[in-house]
N, C-alpha and C. Protein backbone atom coordinates (compact mmCIF):
# COMPACT_ATOMS: atom_id res chain seq x y z
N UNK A 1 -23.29 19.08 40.02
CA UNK A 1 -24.37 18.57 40.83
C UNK A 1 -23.90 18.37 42.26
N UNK A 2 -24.78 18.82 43.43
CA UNK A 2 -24.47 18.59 44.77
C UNK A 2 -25.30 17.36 44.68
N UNK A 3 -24.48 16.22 45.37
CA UNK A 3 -24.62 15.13 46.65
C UNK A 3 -24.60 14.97 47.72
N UNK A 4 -25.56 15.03 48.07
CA UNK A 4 -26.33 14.66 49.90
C UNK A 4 -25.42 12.77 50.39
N UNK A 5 -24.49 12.63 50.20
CA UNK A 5 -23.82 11.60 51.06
C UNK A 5 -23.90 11.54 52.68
N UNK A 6 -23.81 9.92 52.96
CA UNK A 6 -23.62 9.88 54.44
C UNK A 6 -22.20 9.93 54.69
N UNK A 7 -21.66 11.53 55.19
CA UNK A 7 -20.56 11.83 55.51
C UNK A 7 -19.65 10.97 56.29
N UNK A 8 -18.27 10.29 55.88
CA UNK A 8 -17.07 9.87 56.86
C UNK A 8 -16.50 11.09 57.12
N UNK A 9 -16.41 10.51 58.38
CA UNK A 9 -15.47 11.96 59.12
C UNK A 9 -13.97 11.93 58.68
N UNK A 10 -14.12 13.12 58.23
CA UNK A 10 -12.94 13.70 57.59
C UNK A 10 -12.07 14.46 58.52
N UNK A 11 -10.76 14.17 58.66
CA UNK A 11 -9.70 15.19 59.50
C UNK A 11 -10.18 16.56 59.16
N UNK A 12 -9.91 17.22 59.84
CA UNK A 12 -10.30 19.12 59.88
C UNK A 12 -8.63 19.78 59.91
N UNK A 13 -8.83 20.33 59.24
CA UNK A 13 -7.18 21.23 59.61
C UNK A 13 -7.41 22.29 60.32
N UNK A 14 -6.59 22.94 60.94
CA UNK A 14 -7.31 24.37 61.95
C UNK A 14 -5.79 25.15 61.33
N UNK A 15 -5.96 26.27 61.17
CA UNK A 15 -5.13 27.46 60.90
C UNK A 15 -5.79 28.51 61.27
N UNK A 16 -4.61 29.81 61.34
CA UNK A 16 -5.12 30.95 61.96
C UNK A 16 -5.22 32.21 60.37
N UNK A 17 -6.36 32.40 60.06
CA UNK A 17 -6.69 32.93 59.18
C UNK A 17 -5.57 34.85 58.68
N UNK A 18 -4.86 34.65 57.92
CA UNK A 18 -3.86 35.55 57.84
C UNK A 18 -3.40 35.66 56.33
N UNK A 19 -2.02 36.24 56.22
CA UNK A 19 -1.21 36.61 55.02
C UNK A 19 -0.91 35.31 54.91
N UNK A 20 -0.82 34.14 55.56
CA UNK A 20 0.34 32.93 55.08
C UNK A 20 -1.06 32.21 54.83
N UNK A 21 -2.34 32.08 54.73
CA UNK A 21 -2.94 31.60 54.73
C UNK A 21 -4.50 32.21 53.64
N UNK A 22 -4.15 32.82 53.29
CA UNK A 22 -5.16 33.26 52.15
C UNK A 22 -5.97 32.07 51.45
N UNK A 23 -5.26 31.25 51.09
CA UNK A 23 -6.17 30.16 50.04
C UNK A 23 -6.58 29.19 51.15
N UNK A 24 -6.16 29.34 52.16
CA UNK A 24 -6.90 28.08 53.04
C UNK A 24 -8.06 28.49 53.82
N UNK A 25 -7.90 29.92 53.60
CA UNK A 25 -8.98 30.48 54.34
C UNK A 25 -10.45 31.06 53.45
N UNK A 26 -9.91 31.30 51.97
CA UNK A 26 -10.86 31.29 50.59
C UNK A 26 -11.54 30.20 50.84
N UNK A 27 -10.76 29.06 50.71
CA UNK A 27 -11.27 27.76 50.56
C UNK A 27 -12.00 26.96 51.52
N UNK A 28 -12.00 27.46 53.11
CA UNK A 28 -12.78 27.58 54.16
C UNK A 28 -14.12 28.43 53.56
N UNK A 29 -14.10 29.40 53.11
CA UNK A 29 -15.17 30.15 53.17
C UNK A 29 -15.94 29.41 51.83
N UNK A 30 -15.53 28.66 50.81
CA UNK A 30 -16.13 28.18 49.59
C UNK A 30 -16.50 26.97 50.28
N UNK A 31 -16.84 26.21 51.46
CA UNK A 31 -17.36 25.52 52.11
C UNK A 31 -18.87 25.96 52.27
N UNK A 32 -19.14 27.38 52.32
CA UNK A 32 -20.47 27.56 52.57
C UNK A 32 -20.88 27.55 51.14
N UNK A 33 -22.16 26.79 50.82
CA UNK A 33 -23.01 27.15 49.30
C UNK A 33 -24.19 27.99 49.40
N UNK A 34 -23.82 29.34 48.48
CA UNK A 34 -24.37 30.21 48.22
C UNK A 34 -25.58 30.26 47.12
N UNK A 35 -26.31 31.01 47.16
CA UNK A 35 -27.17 31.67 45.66
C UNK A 35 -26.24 32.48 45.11
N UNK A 36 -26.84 32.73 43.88
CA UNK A 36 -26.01 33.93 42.97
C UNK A 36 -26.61 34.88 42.91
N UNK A 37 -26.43 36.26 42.51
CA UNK A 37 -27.18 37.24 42.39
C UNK A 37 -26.77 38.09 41.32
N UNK A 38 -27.53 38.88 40.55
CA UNK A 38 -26.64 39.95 39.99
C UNK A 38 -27.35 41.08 40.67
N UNK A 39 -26.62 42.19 40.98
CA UNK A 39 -27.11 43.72 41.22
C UNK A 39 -26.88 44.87 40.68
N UNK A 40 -27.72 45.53 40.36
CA UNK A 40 -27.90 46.33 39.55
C UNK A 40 -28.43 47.85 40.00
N UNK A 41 -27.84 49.04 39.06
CA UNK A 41 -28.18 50.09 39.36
C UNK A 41 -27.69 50.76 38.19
N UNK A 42 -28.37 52.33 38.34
CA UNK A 42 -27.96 53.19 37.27
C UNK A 42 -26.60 54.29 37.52
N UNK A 43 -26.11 54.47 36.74
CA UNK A 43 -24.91 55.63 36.94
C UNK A 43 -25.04 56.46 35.53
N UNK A 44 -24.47 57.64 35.93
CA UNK A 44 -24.86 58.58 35.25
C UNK A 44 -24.06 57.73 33.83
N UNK A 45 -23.40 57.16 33.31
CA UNK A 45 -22.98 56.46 32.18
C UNK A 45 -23.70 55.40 31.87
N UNK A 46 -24.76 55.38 32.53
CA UNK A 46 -25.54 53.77 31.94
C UNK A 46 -25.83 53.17 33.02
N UNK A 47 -26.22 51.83 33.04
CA UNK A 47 -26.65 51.14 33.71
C UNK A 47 -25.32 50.20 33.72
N UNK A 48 -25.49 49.39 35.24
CA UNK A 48 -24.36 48.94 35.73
C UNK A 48 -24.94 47.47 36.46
N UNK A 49 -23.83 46.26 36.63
CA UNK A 49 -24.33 45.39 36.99
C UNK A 49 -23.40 44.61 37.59
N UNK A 50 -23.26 43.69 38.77
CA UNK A 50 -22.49 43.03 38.67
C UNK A 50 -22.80 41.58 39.79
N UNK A 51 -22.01 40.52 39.29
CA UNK A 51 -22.56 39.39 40.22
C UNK A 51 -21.93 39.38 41.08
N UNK A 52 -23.11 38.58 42.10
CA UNK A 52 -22.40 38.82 44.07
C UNK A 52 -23.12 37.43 44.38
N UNK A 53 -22.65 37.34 45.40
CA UNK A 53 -22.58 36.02 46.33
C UNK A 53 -23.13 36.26 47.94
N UNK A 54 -22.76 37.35 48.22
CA UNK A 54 -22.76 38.16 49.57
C UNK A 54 -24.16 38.76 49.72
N UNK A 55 -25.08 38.14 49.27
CA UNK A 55 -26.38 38.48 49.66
C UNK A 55 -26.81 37.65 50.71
N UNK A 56 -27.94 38.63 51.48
CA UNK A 56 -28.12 37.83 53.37
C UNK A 56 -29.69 38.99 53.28
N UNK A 57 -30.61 38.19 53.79
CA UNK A 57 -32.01 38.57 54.67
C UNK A 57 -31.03 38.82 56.08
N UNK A 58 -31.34 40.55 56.04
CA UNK A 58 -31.35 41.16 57.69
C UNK A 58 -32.48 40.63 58.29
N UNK A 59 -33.70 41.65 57.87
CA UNK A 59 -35.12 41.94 58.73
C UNK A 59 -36.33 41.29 57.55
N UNK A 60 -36.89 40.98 58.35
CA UNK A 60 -38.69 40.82 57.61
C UNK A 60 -39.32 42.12 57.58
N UNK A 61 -39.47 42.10 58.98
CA UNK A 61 -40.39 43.81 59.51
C UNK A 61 -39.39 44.17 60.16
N UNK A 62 -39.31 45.48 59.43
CA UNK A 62 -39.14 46.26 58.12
C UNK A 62 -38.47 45.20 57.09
N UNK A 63 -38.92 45.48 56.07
CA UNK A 63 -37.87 44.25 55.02
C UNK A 63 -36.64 44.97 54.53
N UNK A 64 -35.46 44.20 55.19
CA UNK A 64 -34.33 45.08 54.90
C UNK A 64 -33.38 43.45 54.77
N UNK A 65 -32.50 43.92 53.20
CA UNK A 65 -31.42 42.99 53.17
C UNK A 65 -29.90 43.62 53.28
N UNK A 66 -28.54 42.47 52.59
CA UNK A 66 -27.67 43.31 52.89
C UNK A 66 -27.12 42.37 51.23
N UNK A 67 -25.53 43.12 51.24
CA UNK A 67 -25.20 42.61 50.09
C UNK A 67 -23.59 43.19 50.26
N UNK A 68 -22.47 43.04 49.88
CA UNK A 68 -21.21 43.36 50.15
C UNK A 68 -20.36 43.68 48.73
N UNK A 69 -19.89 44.37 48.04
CA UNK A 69 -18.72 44.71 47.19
C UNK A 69 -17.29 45.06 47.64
N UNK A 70 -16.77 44.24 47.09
CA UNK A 70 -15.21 44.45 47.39
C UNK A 70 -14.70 45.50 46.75
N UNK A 71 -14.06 45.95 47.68
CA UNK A 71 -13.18 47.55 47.12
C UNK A 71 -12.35 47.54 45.67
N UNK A 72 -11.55 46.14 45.59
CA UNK A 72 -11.20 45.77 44.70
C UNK A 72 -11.96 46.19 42.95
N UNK A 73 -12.72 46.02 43.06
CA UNK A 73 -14.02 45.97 42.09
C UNK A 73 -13.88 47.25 40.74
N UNK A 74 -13.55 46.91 39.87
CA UNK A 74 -14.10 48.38 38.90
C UNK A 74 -15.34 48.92 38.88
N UNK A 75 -16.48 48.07 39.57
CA UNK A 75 -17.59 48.63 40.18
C UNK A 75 -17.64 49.10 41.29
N UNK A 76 -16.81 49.33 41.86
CA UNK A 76 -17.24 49.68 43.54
C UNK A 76 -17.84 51.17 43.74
N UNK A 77 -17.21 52.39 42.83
CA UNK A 77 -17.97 53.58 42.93
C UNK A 77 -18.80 53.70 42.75
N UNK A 78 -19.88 53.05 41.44
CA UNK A 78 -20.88 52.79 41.14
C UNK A 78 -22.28 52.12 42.17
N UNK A 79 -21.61 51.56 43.12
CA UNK A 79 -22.23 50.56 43.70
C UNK A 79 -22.15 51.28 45.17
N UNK A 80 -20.82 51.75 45.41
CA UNK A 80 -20.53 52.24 46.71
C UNK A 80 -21.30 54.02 47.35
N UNK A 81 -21.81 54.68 45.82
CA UNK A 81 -22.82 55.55 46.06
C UNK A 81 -23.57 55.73 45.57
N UNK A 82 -24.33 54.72 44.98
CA UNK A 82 -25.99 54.47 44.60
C UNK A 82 -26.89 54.64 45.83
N UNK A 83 -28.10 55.11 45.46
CA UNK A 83 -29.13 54.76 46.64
C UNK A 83 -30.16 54.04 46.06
N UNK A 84 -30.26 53.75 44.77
CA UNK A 84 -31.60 52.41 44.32
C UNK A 84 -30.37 51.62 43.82
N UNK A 85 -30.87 50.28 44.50
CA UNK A 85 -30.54 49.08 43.76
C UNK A 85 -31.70 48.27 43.07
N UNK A 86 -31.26 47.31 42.73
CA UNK A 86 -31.89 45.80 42.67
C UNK A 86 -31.15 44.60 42.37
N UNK A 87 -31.37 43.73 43.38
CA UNK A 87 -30.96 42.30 43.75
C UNK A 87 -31.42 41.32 42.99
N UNK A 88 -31.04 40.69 41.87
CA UNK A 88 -31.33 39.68 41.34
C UNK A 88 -30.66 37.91 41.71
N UNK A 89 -32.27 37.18 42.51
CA UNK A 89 -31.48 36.01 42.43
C UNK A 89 -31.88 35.06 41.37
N UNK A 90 -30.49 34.79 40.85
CA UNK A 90 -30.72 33.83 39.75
C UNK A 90 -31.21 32.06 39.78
N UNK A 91 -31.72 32.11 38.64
CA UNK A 91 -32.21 30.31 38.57
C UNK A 91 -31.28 29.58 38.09
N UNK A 92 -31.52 28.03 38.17
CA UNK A 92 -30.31 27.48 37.35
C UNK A 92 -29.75 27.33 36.14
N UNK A 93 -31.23 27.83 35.57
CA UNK A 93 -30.65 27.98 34.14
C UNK A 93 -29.95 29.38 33.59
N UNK A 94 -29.77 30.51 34.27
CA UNK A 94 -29.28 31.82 34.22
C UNK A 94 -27.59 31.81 34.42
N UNK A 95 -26.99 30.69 34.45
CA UNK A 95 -25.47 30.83 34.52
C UNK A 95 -25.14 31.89 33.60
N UNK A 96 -25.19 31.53 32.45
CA UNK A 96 -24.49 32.84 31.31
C UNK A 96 -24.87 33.95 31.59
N UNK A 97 -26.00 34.57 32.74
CA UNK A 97 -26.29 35.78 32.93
C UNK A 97 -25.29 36.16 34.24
N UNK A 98 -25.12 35.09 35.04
CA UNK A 98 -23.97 34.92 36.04
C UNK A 98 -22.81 35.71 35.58
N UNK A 99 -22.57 35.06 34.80
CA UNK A 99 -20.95 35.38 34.30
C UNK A 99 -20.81 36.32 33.54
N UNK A 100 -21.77 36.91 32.76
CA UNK A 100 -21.98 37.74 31.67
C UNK A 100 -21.50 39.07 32.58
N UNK A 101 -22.07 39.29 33.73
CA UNK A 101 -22.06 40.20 34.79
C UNK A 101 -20.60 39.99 36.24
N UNK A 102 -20.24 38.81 35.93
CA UNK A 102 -18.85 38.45 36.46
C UNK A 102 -17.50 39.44 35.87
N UNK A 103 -18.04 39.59 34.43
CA UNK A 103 -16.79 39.50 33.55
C UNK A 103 -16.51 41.43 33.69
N UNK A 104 -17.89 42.10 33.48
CA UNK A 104 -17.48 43.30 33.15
C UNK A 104 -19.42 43.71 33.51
N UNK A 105 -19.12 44.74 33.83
CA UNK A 105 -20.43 45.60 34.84
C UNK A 105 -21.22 46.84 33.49
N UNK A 106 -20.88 46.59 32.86
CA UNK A 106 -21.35 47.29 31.29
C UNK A 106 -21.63 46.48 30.56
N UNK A 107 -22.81 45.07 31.15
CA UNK A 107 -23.05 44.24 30.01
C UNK A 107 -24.46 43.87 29.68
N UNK A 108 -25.37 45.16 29.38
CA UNK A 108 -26.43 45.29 29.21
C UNK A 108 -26.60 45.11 27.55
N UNK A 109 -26.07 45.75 27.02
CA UNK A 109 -25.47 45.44 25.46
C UNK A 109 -26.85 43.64 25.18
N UNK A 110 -27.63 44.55 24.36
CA UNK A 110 -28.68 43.54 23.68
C UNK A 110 -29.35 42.96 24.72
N UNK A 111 -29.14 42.83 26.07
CA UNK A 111 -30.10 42.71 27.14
C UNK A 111 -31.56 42.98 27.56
N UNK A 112 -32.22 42.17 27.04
CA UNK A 112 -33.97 42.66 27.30
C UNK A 112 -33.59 43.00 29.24
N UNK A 113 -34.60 44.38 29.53
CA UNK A 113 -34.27 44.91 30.77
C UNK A 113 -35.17 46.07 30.51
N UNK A 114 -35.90 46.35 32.07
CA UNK A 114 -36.63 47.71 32.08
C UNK A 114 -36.00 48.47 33.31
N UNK A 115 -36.68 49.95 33.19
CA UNK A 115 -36.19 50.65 34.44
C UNK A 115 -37.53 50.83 35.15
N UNK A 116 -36.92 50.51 36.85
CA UNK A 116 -38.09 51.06 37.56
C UNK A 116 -38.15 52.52 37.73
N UNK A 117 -39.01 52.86 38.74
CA UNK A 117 -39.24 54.68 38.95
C UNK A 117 -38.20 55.15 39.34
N UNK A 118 -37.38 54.33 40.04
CA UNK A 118 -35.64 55.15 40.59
C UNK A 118 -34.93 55.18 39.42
N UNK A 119 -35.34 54.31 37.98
CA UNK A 119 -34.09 54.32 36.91
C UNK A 119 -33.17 53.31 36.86
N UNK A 120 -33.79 52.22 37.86
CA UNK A 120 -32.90 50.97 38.71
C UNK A 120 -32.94 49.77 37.43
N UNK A 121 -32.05 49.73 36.64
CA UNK A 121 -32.43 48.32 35.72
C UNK A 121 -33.24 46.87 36.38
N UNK A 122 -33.87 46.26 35.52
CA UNK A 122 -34.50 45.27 36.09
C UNK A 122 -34.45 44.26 35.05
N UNK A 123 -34.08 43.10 35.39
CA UNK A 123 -33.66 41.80 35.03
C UNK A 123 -34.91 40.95 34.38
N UNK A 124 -35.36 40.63 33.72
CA UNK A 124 -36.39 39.55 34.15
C UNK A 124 -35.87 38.11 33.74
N UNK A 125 -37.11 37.02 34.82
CA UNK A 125 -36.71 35.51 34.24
C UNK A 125 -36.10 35.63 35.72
N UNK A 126 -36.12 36.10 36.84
CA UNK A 126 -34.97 35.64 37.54
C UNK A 126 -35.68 35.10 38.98
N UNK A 127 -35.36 34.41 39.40
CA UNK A 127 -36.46 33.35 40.90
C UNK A 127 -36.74 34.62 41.69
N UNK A 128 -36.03 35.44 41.99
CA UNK A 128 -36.21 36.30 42.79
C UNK A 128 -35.95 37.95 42.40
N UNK A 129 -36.58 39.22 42.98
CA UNK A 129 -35.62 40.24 42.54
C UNK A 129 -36.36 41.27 43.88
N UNK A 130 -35.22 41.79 44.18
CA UNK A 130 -35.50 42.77 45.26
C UNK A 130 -34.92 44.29 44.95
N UNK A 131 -36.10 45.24 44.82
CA UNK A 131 -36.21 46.62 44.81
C UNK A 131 -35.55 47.11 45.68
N UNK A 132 -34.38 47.70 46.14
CA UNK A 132 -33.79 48.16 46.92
C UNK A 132 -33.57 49.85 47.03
N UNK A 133 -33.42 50.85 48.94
CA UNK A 133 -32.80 51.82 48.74
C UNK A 133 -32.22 51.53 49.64
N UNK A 134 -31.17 52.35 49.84
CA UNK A 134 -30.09 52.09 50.85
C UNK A 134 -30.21 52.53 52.43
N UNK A 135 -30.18 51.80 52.98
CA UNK A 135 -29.89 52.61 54.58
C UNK A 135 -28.35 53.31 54.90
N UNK A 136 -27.82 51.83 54.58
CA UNK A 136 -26.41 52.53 55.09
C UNK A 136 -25.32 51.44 54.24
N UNK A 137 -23.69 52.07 54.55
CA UNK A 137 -22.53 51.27 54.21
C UNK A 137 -21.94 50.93 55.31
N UNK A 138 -21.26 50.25 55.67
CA UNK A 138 -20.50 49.71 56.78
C UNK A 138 -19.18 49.18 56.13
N UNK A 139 -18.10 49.69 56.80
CA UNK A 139 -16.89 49.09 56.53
C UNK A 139 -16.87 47.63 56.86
N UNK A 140 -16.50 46.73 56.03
CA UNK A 140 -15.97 45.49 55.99
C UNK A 140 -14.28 45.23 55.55
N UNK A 141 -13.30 45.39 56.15
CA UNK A 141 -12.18 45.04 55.92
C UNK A 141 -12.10 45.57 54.30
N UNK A 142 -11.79 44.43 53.19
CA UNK A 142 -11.81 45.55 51.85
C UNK A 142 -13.39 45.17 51.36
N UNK A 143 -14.03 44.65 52.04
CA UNK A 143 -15.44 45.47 50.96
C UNK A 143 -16.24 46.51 51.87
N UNK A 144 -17.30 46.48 51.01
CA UNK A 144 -18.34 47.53 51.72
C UNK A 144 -19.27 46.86 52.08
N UNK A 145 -19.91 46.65 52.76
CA UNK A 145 -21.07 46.06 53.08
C UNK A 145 -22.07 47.13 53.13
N UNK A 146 -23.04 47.10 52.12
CA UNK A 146 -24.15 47.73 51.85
C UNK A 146 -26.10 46.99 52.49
N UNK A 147 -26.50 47.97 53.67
CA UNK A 147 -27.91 47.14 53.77
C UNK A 147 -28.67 48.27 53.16
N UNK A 148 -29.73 48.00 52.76
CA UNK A 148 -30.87 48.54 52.27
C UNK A 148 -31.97 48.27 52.47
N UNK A 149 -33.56 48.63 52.44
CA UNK A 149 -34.60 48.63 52.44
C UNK A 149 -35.05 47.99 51.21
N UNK A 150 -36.39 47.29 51.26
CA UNK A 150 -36.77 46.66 50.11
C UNK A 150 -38.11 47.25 49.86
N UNK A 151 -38.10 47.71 48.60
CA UNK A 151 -39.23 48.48 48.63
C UNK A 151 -40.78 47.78 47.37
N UNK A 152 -39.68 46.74 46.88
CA UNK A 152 -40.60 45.67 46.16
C UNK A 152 -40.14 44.39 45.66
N UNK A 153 -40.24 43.24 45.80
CA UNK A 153 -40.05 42.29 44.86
C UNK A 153 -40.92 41.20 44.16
N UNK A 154 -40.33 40.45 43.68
CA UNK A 154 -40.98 39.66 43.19
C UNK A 154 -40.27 38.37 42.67
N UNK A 155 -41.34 37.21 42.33
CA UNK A 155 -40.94 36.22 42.68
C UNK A 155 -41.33 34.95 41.47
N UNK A 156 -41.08 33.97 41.57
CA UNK A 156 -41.25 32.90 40.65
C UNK A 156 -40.53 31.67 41.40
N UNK A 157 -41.08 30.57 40.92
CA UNK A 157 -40.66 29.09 40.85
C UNK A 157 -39.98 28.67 40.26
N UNK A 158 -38.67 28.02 40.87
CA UNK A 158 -37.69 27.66 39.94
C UNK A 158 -36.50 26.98 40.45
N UNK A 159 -35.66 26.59 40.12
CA UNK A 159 -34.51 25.87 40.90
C UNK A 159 -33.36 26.57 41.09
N UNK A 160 -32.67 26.98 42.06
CA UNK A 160 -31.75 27.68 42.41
C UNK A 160 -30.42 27.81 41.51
N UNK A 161 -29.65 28.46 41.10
CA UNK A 161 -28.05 29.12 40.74
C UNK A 161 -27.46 28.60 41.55
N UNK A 162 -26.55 27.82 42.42
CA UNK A 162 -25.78 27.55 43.49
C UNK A 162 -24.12 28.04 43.25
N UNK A 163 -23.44 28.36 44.28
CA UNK A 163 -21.90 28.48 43.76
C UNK A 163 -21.47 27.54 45.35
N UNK A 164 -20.24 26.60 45.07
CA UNK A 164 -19.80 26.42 46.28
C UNK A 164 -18.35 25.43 45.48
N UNK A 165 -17.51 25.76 46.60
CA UNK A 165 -16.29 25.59 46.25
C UNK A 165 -15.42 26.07 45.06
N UNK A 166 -15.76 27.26 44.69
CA UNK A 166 -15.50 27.72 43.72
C UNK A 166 -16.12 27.07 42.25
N UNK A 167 -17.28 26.84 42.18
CA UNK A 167 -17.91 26.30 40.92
C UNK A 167 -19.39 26.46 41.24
N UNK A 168 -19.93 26.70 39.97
CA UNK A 168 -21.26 26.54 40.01
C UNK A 168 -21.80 25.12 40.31
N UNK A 169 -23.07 25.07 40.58
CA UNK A 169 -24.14 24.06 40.62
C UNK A 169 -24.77 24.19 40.65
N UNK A 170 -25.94 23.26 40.99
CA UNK A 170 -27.41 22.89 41.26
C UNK A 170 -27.79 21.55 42.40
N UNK A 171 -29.26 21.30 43.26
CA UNK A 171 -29.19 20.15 43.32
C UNK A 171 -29.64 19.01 42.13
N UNK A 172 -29.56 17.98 43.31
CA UNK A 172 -29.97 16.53 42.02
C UNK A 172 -30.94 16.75 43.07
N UNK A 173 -32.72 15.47 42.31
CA UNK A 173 -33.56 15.80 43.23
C UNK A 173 -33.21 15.20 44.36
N UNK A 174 -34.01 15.87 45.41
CA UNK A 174 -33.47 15.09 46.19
C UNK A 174 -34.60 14.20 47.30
N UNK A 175 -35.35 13.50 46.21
CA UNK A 175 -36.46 12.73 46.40
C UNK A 175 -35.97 11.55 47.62
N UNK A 176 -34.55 11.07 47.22
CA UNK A 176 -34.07 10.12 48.21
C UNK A 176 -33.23 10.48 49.52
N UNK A 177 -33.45 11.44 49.70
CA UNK A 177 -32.51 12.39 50.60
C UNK A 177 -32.90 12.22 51.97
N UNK A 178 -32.97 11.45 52.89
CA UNK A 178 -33.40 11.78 54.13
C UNK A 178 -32.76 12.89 54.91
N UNK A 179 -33.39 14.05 55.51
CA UNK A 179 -32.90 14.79 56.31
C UNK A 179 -32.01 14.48 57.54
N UNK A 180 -31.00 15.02 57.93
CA UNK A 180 -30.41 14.77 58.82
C UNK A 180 -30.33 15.27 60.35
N UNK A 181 -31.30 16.23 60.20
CA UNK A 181 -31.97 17.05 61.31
C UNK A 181 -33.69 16.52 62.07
């Protein structure tokens, strides 16, 4: 559970982001709290999936998002020359679909799922899902950063998937929360 506290100021450490500094700089970046996503596409062996964090709204008009895979990845070929995707953002109750797709990108196995007209697997149950084709890849250091066009989604009510600091969450309500802005 995230808590909305009235922050004491906390010392800041400053380092220069490098080889001697990997986990301080992970752990800088697990400061920001994310949605979860899984994404999905077809390859000539099946359908393929895997969870990401690195999802971002580019444009409205035109509706174009982006999404990033690390080179690292036993998915990355799969992912790195697809031209239909789809973006699934998950709710809070979808963790095990989180991880199910964390673990290994071939985990459709007993999965209720349809294909759209590209052949693009589709998730259901999930707050959000975006129809994707690709515009382009862009080098990112070791991932790829992939944007695409959105060519449909759809939507539902529901409470967010959160990841931050390396763990999942959710909020608590946050009926007592005064804004700080």
């Amino acid at each position: 559970m995230y808590h909305f506290l009235d922050p004491e100021q906390q010392p800041m450490k400053s380092f220069v982001p490098g080889p001697d500094h990997k986990r301080e700089f992970r752990d800088a970046l697990g400061r920001f709290a994310t949605g979860i996503t899984v994404v999905t596409t077809m390859t000539p062996d099946g359908p393929v999936g895997i969870t990401a964090n690195s999802f971002a709204s580019v444009s409205l008009d035109p509706p174009i998002v982006l999404w990033s895979i690390g080179r690292h990845s036993r998915r990355f070929a799969a992912f790195a020359g697809c031209e239909h995707f789809a973006v699934h953002v998950l709710g809070a109750e979808q963790m095990e679909l989180s991880q199910r797709f964390a673990r290994v990108g071939q985990a459709f196995d007993g999965l209720p799922h349809e294909l759209n007209d590209a052949g693009v697997p589709l998730l259901g149950g999930c707050l959000s899902r975006f129809e994707c084709v690709r515009i382009s890849g862009h080098e990112g250091g070791d991932h790829l950063i992939v944007v695409a066009r959105v060519t449909a989604a759809t939507l539902r009510d529901g409470e967010p998937l959160l990841f931050f600091g390396g763990a999942y969450g959710r909020f608590e309500d946050g009926s007592n929360v005064t804004p700080s802005m």
